[in-house]
PDB file of N, CA and C in Angstrom:
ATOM      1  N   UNK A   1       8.021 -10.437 -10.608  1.00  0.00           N
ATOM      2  CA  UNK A   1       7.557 -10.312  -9.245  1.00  0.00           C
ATOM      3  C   UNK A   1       6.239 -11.068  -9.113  1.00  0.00           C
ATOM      4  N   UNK A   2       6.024 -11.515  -8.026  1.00  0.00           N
ATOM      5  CA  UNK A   2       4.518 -12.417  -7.451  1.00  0.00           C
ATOM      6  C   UNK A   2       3.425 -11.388  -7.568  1.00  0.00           C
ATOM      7  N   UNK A   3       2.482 -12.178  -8.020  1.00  0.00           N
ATOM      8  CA  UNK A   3       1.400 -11.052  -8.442  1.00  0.00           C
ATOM      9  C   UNK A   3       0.805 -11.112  -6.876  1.00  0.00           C
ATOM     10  N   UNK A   4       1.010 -11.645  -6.544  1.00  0.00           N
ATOM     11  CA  UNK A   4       0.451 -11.405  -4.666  1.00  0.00           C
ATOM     12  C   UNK A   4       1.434 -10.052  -4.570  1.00  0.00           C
ATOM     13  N   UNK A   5       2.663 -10.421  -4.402  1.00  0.00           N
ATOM     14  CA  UNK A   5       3.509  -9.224  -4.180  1.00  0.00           C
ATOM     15  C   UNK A   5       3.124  -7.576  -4.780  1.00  0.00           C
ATOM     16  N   UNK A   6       3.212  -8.312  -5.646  1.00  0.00           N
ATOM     17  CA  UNK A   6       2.788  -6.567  -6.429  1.00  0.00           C
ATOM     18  C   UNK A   6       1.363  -6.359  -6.443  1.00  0.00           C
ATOM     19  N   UNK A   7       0.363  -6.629  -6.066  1.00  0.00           N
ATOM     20  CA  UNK A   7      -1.130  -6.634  -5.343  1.00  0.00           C
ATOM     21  C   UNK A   7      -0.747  -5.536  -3.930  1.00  0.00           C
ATOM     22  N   UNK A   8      -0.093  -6.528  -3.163  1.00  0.00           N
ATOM     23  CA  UNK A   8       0.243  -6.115  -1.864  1.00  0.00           C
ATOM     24  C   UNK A   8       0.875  -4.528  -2.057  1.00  0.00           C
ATOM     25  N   UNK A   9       2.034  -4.910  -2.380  1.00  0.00           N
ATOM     26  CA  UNK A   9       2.345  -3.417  -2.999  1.00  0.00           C
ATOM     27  C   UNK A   9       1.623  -2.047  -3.569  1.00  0.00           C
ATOM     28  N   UNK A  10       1.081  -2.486  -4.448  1.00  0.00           N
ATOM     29  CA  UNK A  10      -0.054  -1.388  -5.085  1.00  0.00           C
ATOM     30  C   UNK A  10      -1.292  -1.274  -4.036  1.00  0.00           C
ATOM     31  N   UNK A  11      -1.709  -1.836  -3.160  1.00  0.00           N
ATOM     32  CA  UNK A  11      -2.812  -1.790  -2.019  1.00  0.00           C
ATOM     33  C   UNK A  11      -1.839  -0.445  -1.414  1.00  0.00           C
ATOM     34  N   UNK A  12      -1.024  -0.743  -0.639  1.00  0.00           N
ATOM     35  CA  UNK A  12      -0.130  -0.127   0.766  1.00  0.00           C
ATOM     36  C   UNK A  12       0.164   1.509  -0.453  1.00  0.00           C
ATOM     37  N   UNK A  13       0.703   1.452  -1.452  1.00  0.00           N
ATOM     38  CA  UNK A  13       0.865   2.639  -1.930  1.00  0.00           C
ATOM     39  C   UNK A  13      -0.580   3.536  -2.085  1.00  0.00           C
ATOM     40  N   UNK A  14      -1.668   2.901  -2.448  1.00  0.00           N
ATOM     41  CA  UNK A  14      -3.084   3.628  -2.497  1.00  0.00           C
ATOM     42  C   UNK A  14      -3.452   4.094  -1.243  1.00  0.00           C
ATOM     43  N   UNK A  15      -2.963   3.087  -0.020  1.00  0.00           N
ATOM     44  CA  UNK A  15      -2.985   3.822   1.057  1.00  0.00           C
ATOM     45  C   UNK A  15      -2.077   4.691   2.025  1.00  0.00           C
ATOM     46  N   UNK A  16      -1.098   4.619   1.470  1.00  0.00           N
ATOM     47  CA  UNK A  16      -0.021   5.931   1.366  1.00  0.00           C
ATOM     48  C   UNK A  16      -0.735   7.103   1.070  1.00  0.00           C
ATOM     49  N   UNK A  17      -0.967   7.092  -0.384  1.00  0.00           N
ATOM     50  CA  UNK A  17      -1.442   8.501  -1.069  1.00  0.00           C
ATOM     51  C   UNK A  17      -2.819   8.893  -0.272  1.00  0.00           C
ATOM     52  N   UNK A  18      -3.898   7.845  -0.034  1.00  0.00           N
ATOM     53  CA  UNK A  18      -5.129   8.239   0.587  1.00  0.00           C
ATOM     54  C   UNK A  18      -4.429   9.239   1.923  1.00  0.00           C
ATOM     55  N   UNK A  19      -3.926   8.318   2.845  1.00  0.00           N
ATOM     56  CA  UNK A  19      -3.693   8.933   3.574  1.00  0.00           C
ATOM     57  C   UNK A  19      -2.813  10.366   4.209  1.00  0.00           C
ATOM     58  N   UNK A  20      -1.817  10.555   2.737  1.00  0.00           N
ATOM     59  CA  UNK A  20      -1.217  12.217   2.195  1.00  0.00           C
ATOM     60  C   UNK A  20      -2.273  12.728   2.183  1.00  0.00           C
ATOM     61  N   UNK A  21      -3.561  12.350   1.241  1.00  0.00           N
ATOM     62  CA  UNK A  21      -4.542  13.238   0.940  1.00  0.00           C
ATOM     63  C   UNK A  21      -5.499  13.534   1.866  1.00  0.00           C
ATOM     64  N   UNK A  22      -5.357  13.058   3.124  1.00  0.00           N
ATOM     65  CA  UNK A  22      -6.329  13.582   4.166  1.00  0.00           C
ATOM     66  C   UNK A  22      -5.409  13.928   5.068  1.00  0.00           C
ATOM     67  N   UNK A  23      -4.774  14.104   5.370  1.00  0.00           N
ATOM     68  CA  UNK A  23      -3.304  14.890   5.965  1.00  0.00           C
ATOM     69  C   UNK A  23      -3.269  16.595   5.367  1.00  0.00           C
ATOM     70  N   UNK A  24      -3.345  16.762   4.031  1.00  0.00           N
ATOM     71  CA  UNK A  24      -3.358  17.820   3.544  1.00  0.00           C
ATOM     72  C   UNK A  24      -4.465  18.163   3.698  1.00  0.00           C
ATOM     73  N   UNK A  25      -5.567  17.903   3.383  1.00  0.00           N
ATOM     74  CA  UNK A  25      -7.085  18.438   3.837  1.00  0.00           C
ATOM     75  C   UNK A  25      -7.296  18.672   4.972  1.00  0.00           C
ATOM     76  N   UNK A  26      -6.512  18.225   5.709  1.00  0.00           N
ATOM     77  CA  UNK A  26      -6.839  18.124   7.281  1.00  0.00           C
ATOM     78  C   UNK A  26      -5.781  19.697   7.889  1.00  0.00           C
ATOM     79  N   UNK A  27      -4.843  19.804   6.916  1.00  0.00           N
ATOM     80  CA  UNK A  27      -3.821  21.019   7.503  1.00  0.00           C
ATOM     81  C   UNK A  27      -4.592  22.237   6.393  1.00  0.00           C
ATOM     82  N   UNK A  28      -5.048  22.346   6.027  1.00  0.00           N
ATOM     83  CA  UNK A  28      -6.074  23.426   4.753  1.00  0.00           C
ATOM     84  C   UNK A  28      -7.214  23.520   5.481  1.00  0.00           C
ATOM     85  N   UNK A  29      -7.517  22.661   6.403  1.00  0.00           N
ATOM     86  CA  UNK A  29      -8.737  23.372   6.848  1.00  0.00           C
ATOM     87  C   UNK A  29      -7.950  24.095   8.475  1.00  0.00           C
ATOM     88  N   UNK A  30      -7.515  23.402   9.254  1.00  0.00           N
ATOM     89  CA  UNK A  30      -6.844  24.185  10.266  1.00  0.00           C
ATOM     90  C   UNK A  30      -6.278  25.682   9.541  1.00  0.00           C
ATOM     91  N   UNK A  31      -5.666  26.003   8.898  1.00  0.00           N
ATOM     92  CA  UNK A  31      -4.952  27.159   8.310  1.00  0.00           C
ATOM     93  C   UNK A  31      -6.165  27.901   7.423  1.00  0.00           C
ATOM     94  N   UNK A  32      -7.338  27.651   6.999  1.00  0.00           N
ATOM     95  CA  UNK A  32      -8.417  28.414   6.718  1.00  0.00           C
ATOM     96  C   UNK A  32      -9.602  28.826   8.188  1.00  0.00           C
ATOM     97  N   UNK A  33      -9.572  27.627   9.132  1.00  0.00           N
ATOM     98  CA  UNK A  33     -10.268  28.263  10.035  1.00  0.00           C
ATOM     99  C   UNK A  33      -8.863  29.077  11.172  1.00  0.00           C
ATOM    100  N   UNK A  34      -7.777  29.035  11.240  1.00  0.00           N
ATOM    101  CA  UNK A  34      -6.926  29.887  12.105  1.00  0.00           C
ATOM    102  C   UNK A  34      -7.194  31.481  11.030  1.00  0.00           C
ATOM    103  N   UNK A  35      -6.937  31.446   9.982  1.00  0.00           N
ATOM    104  CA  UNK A  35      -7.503  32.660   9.049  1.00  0.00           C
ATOM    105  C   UNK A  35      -8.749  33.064   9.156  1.00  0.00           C
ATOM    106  N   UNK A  36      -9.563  32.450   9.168  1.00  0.00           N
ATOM    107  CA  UNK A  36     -10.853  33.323   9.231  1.00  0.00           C
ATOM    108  C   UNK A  36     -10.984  34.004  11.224  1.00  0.00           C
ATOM    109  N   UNK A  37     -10.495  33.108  11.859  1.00  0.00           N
ATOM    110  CA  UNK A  37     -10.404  33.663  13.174  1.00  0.00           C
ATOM    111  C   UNK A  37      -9.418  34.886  12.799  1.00  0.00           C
ATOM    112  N   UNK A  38      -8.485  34.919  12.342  1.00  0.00           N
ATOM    113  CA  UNK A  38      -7.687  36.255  12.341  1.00  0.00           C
ATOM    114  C   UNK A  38      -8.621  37.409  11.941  1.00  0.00           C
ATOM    115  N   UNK A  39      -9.425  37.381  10.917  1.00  0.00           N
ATOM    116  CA  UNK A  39     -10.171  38.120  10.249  1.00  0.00           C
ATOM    117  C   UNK A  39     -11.872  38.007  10.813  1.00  0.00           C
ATOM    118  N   UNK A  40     -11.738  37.279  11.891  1.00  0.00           N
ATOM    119  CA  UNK A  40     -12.748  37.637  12.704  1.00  0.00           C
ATOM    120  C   UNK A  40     -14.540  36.990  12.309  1.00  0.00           C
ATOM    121  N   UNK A  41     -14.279  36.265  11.290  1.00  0.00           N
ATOM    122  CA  UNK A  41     -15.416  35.105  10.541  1.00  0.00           C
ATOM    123  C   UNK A  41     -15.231  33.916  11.128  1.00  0.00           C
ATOM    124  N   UNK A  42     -16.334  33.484  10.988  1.00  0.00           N
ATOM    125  CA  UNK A  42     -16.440  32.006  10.929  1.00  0.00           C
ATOM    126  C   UNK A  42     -16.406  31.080   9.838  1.00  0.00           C
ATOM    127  N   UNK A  43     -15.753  30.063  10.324  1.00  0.00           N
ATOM    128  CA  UNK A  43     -15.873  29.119   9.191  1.00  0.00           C
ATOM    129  C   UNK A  43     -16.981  28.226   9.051  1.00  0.00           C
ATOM    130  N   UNK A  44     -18.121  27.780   8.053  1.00  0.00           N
ATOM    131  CA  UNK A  44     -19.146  27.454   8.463  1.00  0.00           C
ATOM    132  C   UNK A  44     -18.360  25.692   8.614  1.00  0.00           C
ATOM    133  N   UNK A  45     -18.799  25.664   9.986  1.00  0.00           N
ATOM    134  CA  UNK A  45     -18.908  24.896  10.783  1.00  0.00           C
ATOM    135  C   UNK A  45     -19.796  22.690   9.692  1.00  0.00           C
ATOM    136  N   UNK A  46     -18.656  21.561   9.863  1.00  0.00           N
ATOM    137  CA  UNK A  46     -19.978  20.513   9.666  1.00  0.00           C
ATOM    138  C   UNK A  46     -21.251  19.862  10.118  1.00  0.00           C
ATOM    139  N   UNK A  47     -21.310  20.543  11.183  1.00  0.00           N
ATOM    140  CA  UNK A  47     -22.465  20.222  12.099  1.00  0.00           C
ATOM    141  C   UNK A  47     -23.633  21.015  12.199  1.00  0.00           C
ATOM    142  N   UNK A  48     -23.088  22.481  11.896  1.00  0.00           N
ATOM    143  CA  UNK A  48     -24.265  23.084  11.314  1.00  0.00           C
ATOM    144  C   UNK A  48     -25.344  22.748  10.198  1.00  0.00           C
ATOM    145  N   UNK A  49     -26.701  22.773  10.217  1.00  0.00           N
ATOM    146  CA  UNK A  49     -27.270  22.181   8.854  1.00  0.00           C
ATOM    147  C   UNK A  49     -28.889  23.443   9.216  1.00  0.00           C
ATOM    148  N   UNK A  50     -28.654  24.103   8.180  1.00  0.00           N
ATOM    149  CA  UNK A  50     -29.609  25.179   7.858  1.00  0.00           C
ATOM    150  C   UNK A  50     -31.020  24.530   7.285  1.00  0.00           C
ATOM    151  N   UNK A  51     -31.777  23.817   8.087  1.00  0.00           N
ATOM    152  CA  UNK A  51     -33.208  23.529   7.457  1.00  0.00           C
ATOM    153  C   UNK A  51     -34.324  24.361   7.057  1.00  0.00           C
ATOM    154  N   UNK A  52     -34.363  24.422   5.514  1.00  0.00           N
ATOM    155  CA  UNK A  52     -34.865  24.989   4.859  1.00  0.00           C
ATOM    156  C   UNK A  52     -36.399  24.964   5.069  1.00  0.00           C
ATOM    157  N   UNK A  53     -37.040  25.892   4.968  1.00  0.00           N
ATOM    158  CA  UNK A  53     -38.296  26.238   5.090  1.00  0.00           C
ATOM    159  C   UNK A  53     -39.272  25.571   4.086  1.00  0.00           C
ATOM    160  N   UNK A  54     -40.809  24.713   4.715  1.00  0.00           N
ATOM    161  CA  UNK A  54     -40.945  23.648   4.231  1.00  0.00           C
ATOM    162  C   UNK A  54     -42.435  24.349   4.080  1.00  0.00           C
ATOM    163  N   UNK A  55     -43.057  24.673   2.653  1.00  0.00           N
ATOM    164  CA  UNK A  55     -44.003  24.932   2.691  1.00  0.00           C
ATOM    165  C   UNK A  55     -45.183  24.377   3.045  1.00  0.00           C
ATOM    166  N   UNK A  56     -46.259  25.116   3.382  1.00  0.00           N
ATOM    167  CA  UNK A  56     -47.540  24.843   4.239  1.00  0.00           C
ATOM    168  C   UNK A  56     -48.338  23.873   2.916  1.00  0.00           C
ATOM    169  N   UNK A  57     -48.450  24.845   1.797  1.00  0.00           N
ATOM    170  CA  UNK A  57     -49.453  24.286   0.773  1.00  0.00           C
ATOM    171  C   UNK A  57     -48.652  23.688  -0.815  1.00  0.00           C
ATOM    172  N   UNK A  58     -49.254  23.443  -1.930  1.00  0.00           N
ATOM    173  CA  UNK A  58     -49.043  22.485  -2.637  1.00  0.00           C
ATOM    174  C   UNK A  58     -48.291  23.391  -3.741  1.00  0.00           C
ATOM    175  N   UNK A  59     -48.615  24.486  -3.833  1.00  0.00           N
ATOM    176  CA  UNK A  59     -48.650  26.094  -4.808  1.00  0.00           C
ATOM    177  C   UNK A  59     -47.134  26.417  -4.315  1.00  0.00           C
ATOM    178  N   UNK A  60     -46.524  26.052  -2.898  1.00  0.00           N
ATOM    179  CA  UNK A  60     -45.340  26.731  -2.134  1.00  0.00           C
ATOM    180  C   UNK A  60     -45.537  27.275  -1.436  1.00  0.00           C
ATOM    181  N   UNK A  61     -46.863  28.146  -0.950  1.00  0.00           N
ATOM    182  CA  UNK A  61     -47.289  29.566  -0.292  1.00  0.00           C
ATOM    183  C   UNK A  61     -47.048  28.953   1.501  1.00  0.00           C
ATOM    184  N   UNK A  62     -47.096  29.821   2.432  1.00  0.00           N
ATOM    185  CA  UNK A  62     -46.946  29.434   3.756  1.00  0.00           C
ATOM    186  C   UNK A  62     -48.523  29.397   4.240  1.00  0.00           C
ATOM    187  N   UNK A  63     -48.338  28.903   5.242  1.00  0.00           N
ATOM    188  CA  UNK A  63     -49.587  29.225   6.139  1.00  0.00           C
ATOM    189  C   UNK A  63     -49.524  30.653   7.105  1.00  0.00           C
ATOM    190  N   UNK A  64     -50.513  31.610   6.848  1.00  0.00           N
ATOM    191  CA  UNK A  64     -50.132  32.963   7.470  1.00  0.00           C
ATOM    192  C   UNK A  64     -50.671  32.628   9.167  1.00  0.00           C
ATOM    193  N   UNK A  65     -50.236  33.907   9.942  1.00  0.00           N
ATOM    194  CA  UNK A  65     -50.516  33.564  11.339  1.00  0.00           C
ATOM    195  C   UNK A  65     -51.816  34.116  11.140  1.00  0.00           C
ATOM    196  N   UNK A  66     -52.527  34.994  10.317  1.00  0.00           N
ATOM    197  CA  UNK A  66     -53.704  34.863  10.856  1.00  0.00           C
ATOM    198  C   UNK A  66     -55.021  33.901  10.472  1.00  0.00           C
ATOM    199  N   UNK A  67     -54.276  32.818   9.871  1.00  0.00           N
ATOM    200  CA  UNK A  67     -55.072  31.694   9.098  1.00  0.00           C
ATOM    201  C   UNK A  67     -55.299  30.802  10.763  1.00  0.00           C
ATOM    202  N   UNK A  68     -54.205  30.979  11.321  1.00  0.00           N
ATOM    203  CA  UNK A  68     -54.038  30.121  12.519  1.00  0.00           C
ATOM    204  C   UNK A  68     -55.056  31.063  13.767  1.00  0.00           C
ATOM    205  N   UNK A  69     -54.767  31.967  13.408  1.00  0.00           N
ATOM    206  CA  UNK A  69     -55.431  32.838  14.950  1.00  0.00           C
ATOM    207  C   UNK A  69     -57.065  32.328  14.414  1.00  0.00           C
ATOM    208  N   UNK A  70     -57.379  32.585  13.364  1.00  0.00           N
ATOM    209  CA  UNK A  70     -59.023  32.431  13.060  1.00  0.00           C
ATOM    210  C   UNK A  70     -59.522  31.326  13.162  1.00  0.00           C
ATOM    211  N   UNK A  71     -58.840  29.884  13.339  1.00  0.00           N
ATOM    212  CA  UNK A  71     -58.629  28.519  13.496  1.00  0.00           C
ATOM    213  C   UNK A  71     -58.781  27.897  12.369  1.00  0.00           C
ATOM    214  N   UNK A  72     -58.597  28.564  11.124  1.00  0.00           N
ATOM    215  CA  UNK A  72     -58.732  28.049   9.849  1.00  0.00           C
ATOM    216  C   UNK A  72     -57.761  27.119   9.087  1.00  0.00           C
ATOM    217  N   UNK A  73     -56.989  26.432  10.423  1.00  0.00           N
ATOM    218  CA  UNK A  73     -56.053  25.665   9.790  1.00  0.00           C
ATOM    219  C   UNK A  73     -56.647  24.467   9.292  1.00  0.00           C
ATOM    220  N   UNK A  74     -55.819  23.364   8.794  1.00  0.00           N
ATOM    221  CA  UNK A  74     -56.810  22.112   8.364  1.00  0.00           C
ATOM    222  C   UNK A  74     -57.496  21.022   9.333  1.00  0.00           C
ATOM    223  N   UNK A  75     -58.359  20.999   9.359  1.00  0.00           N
ATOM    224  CA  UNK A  75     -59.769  20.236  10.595  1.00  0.00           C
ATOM    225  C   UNK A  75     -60.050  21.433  11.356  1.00  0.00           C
ATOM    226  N   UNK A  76     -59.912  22.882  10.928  1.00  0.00           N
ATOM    227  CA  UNK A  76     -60.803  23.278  11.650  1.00  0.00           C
ATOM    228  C   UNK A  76     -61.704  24.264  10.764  1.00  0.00           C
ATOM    229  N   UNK A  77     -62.070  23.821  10.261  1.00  0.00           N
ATOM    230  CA  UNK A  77     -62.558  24.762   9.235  1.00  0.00           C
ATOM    231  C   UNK A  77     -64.102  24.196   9.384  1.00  0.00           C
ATOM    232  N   UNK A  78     -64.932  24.673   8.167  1.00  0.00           N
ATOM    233  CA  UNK A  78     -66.415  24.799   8.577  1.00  0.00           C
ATOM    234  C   UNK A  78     -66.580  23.314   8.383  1.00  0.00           C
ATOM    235  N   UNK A  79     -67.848  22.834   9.031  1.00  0.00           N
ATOM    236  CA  UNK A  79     -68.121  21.976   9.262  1.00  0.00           C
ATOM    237  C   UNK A  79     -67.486  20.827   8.873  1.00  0.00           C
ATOM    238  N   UNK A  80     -67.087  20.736   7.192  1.00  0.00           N
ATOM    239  CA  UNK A  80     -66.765  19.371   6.205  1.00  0.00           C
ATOM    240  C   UNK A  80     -65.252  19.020   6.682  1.00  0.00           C
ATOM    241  N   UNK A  81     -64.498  20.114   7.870  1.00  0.00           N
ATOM    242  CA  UNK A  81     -62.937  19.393   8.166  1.00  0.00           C
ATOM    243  C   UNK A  81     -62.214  20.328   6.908  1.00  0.00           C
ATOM    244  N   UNK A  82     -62.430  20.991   6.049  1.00  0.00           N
ATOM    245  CA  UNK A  82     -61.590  21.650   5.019  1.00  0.00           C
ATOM    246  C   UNK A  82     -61.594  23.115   5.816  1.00  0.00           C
ATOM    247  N   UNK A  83     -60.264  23.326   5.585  1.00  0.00           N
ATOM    248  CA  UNK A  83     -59.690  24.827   5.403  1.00  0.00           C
ATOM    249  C   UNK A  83     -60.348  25.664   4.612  1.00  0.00           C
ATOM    250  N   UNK A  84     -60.113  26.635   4.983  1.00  0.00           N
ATOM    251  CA  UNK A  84     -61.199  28.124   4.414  1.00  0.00           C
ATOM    252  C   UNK A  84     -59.857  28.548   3.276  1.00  0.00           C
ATOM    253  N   UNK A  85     -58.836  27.933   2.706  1.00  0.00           N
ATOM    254  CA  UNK A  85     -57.795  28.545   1.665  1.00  0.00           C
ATOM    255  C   UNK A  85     -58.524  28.184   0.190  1.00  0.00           C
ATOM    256  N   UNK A  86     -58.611  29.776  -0.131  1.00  0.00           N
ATOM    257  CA  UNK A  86     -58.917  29.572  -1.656  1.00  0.00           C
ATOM    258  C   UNK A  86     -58.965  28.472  -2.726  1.00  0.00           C
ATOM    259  N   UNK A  87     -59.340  28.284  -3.511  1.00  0.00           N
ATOM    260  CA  UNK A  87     -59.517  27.071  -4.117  1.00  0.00           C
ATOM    261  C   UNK A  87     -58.580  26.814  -5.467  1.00  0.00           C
ATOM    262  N   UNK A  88     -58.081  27.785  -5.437  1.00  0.00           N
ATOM    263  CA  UNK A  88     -56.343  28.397  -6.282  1.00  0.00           C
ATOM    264  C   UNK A  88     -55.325  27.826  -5.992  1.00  0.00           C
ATOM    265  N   UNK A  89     -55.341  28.158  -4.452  1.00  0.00           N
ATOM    266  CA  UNK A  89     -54.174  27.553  -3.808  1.00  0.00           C
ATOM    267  C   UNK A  89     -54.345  26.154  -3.770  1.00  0.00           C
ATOM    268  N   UNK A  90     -55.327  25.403  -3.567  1.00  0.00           N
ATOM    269  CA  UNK A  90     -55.218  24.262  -3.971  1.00  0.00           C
ATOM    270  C   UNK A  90     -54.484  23.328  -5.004  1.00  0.00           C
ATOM    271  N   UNK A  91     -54.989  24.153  -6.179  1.00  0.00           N
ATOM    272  CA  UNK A  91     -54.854  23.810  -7.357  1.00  0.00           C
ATOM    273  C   UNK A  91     -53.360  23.381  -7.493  1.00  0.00           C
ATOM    274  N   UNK A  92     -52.896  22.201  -8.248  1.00  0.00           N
ATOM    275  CA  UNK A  92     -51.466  22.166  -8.584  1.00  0.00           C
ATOM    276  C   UNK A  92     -51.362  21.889  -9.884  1.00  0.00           C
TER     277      UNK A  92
END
């Protein structure tokens, strides 16, 4: 057989199977989210995206609200522009 031919051939079969294999993924997820509706869950959703909480300082720690109410966030602190946070928390 022509190695063009059998090129051609082996292309169209890879995209046979690709396309079985997103056919079946595609009927596994319909039949897991019609199930979780039966059972009254959600399926987590691809558009959902849970952004994770991004710490304030270098240690991990947050910035508390009453760092903010006292205006001790960063530039407002005593005169030099530094924050009034321990010198610990600094530290990395």
């Amino acid at each position: 057989m022509h190695p063009e031919i059998l090129r051609e051939l082996t292309a169209q079969h890879g995209r046979d199977l690709r396309e079985q294999a997103y056919r079946a993924h595609r009927a596994r997820t319909v039949v897991q989210a019609l199930r979780a509706m039966r059972r009254g869950t959600r399926v987590a959703e691809a558009n959902e995206f849970a952004v994770p909480a991004i710490p304030d300082y270098v240690d991990g720690s947050f910035r508390t609200t009453g760092d903010q109410a006292a205006g001790n966030g960063p530039g407002n602190g005593p005169g030099n522009g530094q924050s009034q946070v321990p010198a610990a928390r600094h530290a990395a």
